[in-house]
C-alpha atoms as a PDB file:
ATOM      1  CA  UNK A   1       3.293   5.934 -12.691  1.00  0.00           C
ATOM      2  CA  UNK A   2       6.633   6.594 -11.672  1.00  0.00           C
ATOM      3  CA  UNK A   3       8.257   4.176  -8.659  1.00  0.00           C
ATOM      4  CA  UNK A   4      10.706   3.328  -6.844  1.00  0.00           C
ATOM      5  CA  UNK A   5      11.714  -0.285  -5.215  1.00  0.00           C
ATOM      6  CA  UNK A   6      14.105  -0.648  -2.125  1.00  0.00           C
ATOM      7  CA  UNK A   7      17.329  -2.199  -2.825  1.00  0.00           C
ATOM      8  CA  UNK A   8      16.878  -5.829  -1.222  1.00  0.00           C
ATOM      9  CA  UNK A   9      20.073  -5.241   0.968  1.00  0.00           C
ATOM     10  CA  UNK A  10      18.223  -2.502   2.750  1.00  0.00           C
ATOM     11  CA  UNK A  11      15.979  -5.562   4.451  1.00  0.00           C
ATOM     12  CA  UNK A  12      19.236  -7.496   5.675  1.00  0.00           C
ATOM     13  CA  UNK A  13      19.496  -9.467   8.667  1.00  0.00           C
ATOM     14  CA  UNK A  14      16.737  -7.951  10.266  1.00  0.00           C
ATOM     15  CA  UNK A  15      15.819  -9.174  14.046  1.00  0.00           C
ATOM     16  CA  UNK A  16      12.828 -11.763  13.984  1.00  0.00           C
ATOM     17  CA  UNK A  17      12.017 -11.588  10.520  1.00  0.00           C
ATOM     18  CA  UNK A  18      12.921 -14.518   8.760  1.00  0.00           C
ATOM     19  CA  UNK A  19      10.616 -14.628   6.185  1.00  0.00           C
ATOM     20  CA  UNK A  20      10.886 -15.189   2.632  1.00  0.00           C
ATOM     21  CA  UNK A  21       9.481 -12.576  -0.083  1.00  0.00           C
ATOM     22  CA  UNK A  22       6.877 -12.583  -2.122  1.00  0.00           C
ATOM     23  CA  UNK A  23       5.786 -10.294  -4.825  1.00  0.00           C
ATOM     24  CA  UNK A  24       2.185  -9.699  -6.734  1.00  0.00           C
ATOM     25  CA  UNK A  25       2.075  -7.218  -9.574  1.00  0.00           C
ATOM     26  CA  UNK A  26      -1.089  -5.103  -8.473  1.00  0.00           C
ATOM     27  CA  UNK A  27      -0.678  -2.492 -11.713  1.00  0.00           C
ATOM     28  CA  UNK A  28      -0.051  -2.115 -15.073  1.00  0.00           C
ATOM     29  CA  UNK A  29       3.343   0.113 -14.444  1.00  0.00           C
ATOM     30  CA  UNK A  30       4.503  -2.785 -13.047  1.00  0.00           C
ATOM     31  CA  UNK A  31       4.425  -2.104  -9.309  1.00  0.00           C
ATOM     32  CA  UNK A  32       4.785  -4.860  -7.003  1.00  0.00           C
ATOM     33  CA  UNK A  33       2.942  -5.785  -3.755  1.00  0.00           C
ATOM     34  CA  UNK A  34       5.574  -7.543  -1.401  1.00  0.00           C
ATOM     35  CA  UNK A  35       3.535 -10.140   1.044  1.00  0.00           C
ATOM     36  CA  UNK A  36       4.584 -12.776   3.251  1.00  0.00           C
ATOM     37  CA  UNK A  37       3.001 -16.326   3.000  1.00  0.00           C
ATOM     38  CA  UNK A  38       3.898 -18.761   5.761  1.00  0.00           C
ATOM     39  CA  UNK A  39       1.678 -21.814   6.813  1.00  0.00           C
ATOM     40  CA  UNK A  40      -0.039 -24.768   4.796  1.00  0.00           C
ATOM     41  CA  UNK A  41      -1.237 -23.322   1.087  1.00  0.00           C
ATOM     42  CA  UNK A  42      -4.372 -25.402   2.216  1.00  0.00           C
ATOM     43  CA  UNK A  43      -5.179 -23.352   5.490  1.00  0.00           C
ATOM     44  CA  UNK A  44      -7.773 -20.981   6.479  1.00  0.00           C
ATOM     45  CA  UNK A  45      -6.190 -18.140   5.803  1.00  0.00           C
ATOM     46  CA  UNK A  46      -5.282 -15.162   8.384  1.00  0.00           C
ATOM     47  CA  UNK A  47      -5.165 -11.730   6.433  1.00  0.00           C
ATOM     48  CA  UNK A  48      -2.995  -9.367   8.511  1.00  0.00           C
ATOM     49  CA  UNK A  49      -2.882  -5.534   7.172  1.00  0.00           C
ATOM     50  CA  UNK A  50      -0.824  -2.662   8.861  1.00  0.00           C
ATOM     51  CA  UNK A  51      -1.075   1.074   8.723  1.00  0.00           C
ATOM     52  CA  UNK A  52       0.931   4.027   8.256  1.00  0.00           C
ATOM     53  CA  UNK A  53       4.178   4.207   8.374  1.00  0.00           C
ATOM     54  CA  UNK A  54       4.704   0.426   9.458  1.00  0.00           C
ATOM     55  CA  UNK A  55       5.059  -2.382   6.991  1.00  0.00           C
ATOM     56  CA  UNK A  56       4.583  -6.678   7.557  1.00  0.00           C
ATOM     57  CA  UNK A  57       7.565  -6.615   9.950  1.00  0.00           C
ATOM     58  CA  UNK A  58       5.264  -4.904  12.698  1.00  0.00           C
ATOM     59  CA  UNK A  59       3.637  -8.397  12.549  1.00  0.00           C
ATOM     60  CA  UNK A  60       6.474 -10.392  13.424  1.00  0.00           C
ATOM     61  CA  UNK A  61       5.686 -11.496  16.264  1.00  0.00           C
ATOM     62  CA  UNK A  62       2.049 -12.693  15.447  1.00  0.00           C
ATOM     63  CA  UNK A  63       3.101 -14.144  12.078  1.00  0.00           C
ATOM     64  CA  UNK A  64       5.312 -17.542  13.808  1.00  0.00           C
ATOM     65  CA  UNK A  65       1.939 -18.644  16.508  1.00  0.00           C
ATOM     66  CA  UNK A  66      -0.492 -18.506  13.732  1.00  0.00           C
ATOM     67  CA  UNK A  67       1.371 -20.850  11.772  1.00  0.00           C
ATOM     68  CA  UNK A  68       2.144 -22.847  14.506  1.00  0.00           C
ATOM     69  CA  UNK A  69      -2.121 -23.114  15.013  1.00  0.00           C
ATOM     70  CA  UNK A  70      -2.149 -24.714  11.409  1.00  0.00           C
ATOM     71  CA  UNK A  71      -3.432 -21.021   9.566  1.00  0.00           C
ATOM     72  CA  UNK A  72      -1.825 -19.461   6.296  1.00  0.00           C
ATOM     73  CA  UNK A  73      -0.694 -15.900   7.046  1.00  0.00           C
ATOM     74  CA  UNK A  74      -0.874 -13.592   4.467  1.00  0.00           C
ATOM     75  CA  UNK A  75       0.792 -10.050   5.239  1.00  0.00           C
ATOM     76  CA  UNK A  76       1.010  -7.451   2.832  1.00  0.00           C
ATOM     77  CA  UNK A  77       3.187  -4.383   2.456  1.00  0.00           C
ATOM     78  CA  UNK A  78       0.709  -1.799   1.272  1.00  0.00           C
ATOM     79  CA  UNK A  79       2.282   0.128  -1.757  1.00  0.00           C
ATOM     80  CA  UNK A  80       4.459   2.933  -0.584  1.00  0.00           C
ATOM     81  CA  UNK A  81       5.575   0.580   2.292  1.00  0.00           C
ATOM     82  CA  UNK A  82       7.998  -1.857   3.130  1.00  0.00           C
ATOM     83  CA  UNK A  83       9.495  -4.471   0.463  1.00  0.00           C
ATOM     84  CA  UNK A  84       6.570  -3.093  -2.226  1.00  0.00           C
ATOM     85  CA  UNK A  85       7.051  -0.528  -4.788  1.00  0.00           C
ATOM     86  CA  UNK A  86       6.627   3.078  -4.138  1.00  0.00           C
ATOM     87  CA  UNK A  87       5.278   5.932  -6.477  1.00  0.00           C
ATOM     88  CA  UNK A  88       7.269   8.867  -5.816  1.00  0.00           C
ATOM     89  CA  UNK A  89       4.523  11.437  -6.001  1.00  0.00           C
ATOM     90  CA  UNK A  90       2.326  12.080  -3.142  1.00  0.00           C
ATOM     91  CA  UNK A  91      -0.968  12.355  -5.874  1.00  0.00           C
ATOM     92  CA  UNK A  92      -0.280   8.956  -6.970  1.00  0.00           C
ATOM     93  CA  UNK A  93      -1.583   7.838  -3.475  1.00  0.00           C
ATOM     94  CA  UNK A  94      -5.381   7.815  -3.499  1.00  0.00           C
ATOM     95  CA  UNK A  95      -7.654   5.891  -0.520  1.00  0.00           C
ATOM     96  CA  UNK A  96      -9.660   4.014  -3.812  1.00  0.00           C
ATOM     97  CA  UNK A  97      -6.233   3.625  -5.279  1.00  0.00           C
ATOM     98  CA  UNK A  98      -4.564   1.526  -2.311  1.00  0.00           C
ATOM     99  CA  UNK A  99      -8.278  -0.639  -1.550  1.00  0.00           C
ATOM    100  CA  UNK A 100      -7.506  -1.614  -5.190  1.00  0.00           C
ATOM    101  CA  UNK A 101      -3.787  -2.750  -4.979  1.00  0.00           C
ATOM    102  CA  UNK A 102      -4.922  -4.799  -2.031  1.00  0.00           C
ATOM    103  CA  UNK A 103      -8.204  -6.100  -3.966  1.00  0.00           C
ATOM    104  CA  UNK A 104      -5.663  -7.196  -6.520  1.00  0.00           C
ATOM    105  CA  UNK A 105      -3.892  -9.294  -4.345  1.00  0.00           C
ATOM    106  CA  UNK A 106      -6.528 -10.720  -2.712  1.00  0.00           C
ATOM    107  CA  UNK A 107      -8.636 -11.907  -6.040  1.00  0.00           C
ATOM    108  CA  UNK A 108      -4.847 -12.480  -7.433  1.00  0.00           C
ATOM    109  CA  UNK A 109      -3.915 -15.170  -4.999  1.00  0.00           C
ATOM    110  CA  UNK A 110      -7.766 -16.720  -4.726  1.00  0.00           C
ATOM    111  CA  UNK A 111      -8.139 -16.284  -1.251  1.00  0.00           C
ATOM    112  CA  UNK A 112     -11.016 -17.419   0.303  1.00  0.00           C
ATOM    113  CA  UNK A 113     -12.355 -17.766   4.192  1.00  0.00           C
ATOM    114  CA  UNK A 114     -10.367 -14.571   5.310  1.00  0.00           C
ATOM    115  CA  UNK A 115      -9.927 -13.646   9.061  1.00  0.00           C
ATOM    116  CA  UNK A 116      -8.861 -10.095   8.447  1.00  0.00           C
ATOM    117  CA  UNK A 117      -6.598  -8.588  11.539  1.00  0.00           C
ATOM    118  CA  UNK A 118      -6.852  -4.750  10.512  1.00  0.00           C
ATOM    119  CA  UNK A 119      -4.780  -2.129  12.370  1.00  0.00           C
ATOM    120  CA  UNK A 120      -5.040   2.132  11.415  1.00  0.00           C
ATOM    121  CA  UNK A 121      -4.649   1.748   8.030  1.00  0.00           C
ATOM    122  CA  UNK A 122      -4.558  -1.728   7.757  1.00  0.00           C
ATOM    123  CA  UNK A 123      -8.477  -1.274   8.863  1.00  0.00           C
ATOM    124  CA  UNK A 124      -9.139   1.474   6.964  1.00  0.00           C
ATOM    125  CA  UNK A 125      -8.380  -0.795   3.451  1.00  0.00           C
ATOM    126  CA  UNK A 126      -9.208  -3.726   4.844  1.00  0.00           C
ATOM    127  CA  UNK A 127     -13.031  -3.311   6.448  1.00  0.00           C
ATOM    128  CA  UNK A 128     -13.773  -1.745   3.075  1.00  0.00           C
ATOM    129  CA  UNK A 129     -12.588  -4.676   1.739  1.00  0.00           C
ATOM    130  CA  UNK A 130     -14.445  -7.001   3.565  1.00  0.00           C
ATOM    131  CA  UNK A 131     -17.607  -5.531   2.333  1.00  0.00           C
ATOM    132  CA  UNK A 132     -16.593  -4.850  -1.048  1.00  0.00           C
ATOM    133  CA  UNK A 133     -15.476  -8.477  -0.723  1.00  0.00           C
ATOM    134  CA  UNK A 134     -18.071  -9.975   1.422  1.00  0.00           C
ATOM    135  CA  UNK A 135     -18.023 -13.530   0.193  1.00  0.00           C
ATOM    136  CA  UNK A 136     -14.263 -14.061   0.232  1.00  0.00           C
ATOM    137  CA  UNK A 137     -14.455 -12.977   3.960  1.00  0.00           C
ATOM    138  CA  UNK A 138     -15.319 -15.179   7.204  1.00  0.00           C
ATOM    139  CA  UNK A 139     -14.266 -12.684  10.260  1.00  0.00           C
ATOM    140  CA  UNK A 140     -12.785  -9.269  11.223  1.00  0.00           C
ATOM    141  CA  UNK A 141     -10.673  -8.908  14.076  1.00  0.00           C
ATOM    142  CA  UNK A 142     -10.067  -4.552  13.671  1.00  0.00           C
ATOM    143  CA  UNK A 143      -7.308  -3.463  16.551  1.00  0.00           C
ATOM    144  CA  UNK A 144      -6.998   0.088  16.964  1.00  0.00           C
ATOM    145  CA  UNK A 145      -8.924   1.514  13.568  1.00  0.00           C
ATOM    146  CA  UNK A 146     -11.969   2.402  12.338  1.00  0.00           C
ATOM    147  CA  UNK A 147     -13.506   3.147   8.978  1.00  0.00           C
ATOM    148  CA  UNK A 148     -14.221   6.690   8.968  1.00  0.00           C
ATOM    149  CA  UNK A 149     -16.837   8.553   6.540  1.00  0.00           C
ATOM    150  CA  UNK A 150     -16.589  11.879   7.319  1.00  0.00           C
ATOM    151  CA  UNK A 151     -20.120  12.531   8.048  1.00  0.00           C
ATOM    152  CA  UNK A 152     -21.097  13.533  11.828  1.00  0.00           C
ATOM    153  CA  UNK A 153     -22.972  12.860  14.119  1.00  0.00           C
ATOM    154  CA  UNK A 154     -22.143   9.397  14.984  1.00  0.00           C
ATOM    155  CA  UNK A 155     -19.587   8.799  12.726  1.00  0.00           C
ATOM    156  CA  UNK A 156     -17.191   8.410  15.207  1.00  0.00           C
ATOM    157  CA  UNK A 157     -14.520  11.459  14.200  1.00  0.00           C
ATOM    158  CA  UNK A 158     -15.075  13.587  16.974  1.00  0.00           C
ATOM    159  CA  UNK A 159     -12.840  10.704  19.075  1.00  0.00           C
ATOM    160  CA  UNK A 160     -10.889  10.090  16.033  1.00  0.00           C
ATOM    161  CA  UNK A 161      -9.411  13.303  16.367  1.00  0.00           C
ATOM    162  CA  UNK A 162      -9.649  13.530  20.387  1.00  0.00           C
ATOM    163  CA  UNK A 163      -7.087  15.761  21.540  1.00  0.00           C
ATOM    164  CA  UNK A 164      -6.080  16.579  18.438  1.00  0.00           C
ATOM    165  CA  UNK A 165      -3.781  14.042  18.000  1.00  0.00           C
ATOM    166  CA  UNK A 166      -5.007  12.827  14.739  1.00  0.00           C
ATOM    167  CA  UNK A 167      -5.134  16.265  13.141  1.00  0.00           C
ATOM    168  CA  UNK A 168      -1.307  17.000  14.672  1.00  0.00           C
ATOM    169  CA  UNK A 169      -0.343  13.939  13.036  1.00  0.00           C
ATOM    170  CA  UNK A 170      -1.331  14.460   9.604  1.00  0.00           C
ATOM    171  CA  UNK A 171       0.578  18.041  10.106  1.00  0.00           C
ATOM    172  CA  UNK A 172       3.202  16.073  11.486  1.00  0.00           C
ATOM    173  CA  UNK A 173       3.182  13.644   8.116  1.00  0.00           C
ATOM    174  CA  UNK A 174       3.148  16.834   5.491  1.00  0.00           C
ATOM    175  CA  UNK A 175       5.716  19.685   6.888  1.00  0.00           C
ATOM    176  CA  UNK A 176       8.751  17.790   8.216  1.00  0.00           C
ATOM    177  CA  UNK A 177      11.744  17.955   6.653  1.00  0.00           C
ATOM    178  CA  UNK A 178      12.706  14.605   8.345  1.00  0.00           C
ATOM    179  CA  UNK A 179      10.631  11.571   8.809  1.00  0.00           C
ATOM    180  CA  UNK A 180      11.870   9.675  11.605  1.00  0.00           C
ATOM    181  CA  UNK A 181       9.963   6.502  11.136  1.00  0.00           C
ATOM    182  CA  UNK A 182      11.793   4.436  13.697  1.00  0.00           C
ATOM    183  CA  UNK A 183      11.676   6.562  16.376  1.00  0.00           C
ATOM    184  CA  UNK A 184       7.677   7.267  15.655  1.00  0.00           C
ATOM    185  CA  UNK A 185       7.095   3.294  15.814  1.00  0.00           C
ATOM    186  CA  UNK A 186       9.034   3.261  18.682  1.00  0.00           C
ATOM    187  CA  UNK A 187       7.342   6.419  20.565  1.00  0.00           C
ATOM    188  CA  UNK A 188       3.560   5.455  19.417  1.00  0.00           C
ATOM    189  CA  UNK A 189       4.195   1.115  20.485  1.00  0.00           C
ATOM    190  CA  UNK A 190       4.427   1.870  24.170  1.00  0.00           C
ATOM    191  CA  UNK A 191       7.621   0.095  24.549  1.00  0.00           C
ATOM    192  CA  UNK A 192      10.989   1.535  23.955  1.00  0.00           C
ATOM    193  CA  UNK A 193      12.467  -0.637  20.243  1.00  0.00           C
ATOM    194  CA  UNK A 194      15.485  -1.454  20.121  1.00  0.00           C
ATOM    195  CA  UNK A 195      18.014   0.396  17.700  1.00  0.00           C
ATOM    196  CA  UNK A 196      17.850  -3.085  15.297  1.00  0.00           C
ATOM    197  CA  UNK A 197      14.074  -2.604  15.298  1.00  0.00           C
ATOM    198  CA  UNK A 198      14.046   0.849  14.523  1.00  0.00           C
ATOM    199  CA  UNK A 199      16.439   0.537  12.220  1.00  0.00           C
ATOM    200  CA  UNK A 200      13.897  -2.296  10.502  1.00  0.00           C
ATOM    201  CA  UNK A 201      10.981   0.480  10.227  1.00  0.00           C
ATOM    202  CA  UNK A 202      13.331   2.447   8.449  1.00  0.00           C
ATOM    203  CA  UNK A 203      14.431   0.446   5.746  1.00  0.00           C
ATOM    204  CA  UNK A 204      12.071   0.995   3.552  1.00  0.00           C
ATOM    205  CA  UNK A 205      12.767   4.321   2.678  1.00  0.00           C
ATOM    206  CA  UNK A 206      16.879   5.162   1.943  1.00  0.00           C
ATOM    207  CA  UNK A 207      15.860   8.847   1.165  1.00  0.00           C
ATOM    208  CA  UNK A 208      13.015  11.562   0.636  1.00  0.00           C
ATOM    209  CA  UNK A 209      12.171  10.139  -2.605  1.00  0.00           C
ATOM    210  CA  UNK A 210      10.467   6.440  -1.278  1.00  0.00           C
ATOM    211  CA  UNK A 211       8.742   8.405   1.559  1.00  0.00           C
ATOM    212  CA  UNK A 212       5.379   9.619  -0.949  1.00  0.00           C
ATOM    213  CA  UNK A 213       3.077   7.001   0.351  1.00  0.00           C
ATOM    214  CA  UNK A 214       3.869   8.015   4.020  1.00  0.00           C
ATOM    215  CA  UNK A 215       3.075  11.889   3.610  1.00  0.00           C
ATOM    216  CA  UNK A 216       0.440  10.828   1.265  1.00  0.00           C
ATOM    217  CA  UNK A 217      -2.061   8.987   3.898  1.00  0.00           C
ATOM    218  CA  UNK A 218      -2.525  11.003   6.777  1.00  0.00           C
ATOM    219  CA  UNK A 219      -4.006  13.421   4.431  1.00  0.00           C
ATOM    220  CA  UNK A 220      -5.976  11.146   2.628  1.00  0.00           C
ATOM    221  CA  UNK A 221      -8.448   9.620   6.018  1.00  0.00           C
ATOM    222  CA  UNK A 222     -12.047  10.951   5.449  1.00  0.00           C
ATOM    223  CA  UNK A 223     -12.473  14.478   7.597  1.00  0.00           C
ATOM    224  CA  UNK A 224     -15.052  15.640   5.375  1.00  0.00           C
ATOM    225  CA  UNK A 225     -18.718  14.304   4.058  1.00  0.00           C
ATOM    226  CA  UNK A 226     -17.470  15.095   0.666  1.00  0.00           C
ATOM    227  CA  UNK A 227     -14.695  13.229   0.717  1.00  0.00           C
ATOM    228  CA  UNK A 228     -13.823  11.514  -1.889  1.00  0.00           C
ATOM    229  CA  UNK A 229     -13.576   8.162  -0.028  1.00  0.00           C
ATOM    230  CA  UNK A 230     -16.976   9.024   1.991  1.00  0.00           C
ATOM    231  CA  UNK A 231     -19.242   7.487  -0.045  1.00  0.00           C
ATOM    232  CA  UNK A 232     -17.168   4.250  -0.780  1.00  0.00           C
ATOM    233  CA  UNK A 233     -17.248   4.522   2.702  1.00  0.00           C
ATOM    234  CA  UNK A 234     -20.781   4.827   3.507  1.00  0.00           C
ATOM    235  CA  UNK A 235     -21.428   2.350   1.260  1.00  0.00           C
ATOM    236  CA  UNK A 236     -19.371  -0.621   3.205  1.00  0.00           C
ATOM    237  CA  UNK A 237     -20.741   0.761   6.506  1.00  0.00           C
ATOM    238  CA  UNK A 238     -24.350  -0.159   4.752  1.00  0.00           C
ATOM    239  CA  UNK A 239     -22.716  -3.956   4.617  1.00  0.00           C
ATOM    240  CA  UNK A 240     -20.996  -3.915   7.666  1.00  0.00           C
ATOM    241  CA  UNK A 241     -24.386  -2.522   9.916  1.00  0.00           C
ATOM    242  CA  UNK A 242     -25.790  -6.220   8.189  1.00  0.00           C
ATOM    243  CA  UNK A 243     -22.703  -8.354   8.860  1.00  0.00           C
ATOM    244  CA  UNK A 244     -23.270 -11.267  11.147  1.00  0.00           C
ATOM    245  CA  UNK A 245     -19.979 -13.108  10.831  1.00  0.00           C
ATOM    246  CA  UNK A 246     -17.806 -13.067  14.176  1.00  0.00           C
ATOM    247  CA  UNK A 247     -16.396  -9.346  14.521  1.00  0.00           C
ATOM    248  CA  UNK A 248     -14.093  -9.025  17.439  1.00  0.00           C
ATOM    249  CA  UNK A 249     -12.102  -6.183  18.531  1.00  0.00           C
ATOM    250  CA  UNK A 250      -8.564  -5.685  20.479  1.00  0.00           C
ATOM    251  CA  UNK A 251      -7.842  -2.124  20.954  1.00  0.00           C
ATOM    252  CA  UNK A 252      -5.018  -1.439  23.345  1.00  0.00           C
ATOM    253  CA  UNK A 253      -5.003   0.448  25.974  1.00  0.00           C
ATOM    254  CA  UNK A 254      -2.540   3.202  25.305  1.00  0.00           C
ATOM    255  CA  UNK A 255      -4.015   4.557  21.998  1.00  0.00           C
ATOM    256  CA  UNK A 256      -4.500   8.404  21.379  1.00  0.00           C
ATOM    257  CA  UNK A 257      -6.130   8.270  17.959  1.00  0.00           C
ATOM    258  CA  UNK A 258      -8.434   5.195  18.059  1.00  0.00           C
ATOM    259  CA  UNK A 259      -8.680   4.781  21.690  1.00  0.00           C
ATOM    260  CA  UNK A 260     -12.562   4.224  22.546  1.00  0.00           C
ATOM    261  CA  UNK A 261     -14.210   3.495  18.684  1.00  0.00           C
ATOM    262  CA  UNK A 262     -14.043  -0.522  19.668  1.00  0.00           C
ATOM    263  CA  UNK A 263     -17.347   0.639  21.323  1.00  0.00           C
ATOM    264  CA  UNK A 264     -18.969   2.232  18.047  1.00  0.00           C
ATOM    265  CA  UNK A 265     -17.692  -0.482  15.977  1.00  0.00           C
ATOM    266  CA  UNK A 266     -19.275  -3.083  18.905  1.00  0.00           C
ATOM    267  CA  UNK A 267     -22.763  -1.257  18.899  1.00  0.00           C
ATOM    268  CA  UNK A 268     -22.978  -1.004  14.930  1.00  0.00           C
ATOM    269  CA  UNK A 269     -21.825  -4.241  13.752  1.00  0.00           C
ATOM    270  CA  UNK A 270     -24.206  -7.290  14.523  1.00  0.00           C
ATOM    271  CA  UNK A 271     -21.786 -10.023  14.495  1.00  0.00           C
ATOM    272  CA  UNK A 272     -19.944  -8.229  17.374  1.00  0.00           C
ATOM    273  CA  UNK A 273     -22.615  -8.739  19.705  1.00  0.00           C
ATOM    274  CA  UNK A 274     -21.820 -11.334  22.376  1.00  0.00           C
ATOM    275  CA  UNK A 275     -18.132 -11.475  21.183  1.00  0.00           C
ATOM    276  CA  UNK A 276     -15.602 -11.749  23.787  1.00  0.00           C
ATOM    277  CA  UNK A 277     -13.506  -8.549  22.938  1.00  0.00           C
ATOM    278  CA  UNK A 278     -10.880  -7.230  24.758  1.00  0.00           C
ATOM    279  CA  UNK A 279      -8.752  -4.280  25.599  1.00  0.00           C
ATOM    280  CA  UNK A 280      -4.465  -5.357  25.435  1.00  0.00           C
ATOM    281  CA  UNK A 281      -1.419  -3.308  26.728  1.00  0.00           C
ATOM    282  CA  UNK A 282       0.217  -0.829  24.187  1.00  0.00           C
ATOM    283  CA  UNK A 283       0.352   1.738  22.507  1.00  0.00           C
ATOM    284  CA  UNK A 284      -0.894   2.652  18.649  1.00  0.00           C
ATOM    285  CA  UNK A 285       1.041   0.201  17.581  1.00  0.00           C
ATOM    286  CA  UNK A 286      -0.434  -2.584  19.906  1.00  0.00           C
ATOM    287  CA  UNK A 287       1.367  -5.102  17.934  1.00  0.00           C
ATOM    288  CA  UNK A 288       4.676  -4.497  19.296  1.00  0.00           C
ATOM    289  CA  UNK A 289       4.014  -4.786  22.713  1.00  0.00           C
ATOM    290  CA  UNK A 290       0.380  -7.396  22.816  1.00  0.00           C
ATOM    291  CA  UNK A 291       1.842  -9.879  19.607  1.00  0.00           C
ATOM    292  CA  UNK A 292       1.242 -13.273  21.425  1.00  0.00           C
ATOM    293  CA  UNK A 293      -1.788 -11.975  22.814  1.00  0.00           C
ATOM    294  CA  UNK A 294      -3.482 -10.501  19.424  1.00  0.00           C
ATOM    295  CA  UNK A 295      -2.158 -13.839  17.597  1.00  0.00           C
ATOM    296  CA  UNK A 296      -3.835 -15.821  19.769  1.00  0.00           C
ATOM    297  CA  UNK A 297      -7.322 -13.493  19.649  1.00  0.00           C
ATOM    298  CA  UNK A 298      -6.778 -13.792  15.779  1.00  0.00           C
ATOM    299  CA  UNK A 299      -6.310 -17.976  15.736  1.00  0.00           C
ATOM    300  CA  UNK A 300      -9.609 -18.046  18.181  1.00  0.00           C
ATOM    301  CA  UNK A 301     -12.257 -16.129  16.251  1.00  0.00           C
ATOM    302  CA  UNK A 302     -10.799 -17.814  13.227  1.00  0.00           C
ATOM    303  CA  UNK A 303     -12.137 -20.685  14.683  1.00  0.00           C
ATOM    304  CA  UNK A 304     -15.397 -20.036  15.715  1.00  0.00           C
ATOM    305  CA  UNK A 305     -15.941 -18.819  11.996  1.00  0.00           C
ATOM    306  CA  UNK A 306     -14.895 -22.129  11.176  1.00  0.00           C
ATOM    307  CA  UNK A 307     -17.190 -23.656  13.828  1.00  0.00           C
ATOM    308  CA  UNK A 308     -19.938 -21.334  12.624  1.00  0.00           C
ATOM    309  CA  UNK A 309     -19.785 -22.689   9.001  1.00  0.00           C
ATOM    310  CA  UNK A 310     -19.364 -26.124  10.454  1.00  0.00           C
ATOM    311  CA  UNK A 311     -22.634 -25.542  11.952  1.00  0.00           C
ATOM    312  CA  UNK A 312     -24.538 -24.013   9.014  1.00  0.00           C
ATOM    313  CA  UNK A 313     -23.454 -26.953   6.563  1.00  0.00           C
ATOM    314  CA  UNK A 314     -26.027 -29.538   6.382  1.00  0.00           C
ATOM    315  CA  UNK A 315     -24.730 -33.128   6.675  1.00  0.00           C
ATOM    316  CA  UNK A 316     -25.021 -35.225   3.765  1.00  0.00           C
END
């Protein structure tokens, strides 16, 4: 599989990112998964995924209070994205393909007692991972995603695509000649970036050639019941209707795609009953303008996961 990796200098001096890079080979053509690691090796460990076309630095702010709570952050680039490699065709990006380079982190680093924080794609990959992956996982905090099948009713894609947003989108992602990822971020966050921040979602990808992976995954979310992905799909969604570990979600406000599927994910999911979920200003990219808030969600039902094990554990 052909790839390409950033040149280093391209991720320079970049505003309120200071952290330092770490890389996982996740295949045997030698592409490498870029993550950040910050906190005590020995704590509970806070799994934070992003989506499309954003990479770790959209958890910036998040990253520095989670630490500060005692928690080991572990924030991938997805492959395509950020500091990781990038195959440089578009049919080298598959949905099974990009579960799997995360998977291979995951099992590669021997994480255990995950509180997943899953945003667009970031929940996409990472709720199938936490049922493919049930025992390595303790919670789910999902903020603005879903985990889509393709199948209706009650699938929850007729508000995916409300207003068409979703399905412009994935146009969008296939037919321009430019991909403007900075100004995107910046237009889907609900705040206005600054030109250093934009200029930080753009890094990644010097020319046309690094920019595969973010054509390829608009086109690759389940529309259809035949799918490929559907039944891999279906399939964690058989875990997930059984999973009584603290679920929480924190959807902003401001979201055209996801906006309103915290309720479907709150009345199919048992261990989201009686959770104290909650609604934050932003856009999409709720990150950018909620951070503190979100951490601070994340660090709390990372605890009462703890609290529930605590609870569970007979003394000796």
């Amino acid at each position: 599989m052909e790839h390409l990796d950033t040149p280093a200098s391209r991720f320079d001096n970049l505003p309120d990112y200071p952290f330092e890079p770490h890389f996982h080979r996740v295949g045997p053509s030698g592409l490498r998964m870029h993550y950040v690691d910050e906190g005590p090796r020995d704590g509970r460990v806070l799994l934070m995924l992003h989506g499309e076309p954003s990479w770790s630095y959209l958890y910036r702010f998040m990253i520095p209070i989670c630490v500060a709570e005692g928690y080991r952050v572990i924030a991938p680039d997805l492959i395509g994205f950020g500091k990781s490699s990038k195959p440089t065709r578009i049919e080298d990006h598959s949905y099974r393909r990009q579960c799997d380079w995360v998977r291979t982190l995951i099992e590669g680093l021997a994480l255990q007692q995950i509180t997943l924080f899953g945003q667009d794609w970031g929940s996409l990959i990472g709720l199938r991972l936490a049922a493919e992956l049930e025992p390595r996982f303790a919670a789910v905090v999902i903020g603005n995603g879903y985990l889509p099948t393709g199948d209706l009713p009650g699938s929850g894609l007729t508000a995916v695509l409300k207003g068409g947003a979703f399905l412009a989108w994935r146009t969008f992602a296939r037919l321009t000649p430019v991909f403007p990822t900075g100004r995107l971020i910046s237009f889907a966050s609900g705040r206005m970036l600054t030109s250093e921040e934009r200029r930080a979602y753009e890094a990644p990808f010097p020319d046309p050639r690094y920019e595969a992976g973010v054509r390829a995954l608009p086109r690759l979310v389940p529309t259809r019941p035949d799918d490929p992905a559907a039944e891999d799909n279906r399939a964690a969604w058989r875990v997930l209707e059984r999973w009584h570990k603290p679920f929480v979600t924190a959807f902003s406000t401001g979201d055209p795609i996801f906006g309103g599927l915290d309720r479907l994910l709150q009345r199919r999911i048992p261990g989201a009953q009686g959770q104290a979920h909650q609604r934050v200003p932003g856009g999409h990219f709720l990150q950018e303008v909620s951070g503190p808030a979100l951490a601070q969600i994340l660090c709390d039902t990372a605890r009462e996961a703890q609290l529930s094990v605590s609870h569970l554990t007979p003394r000796a």
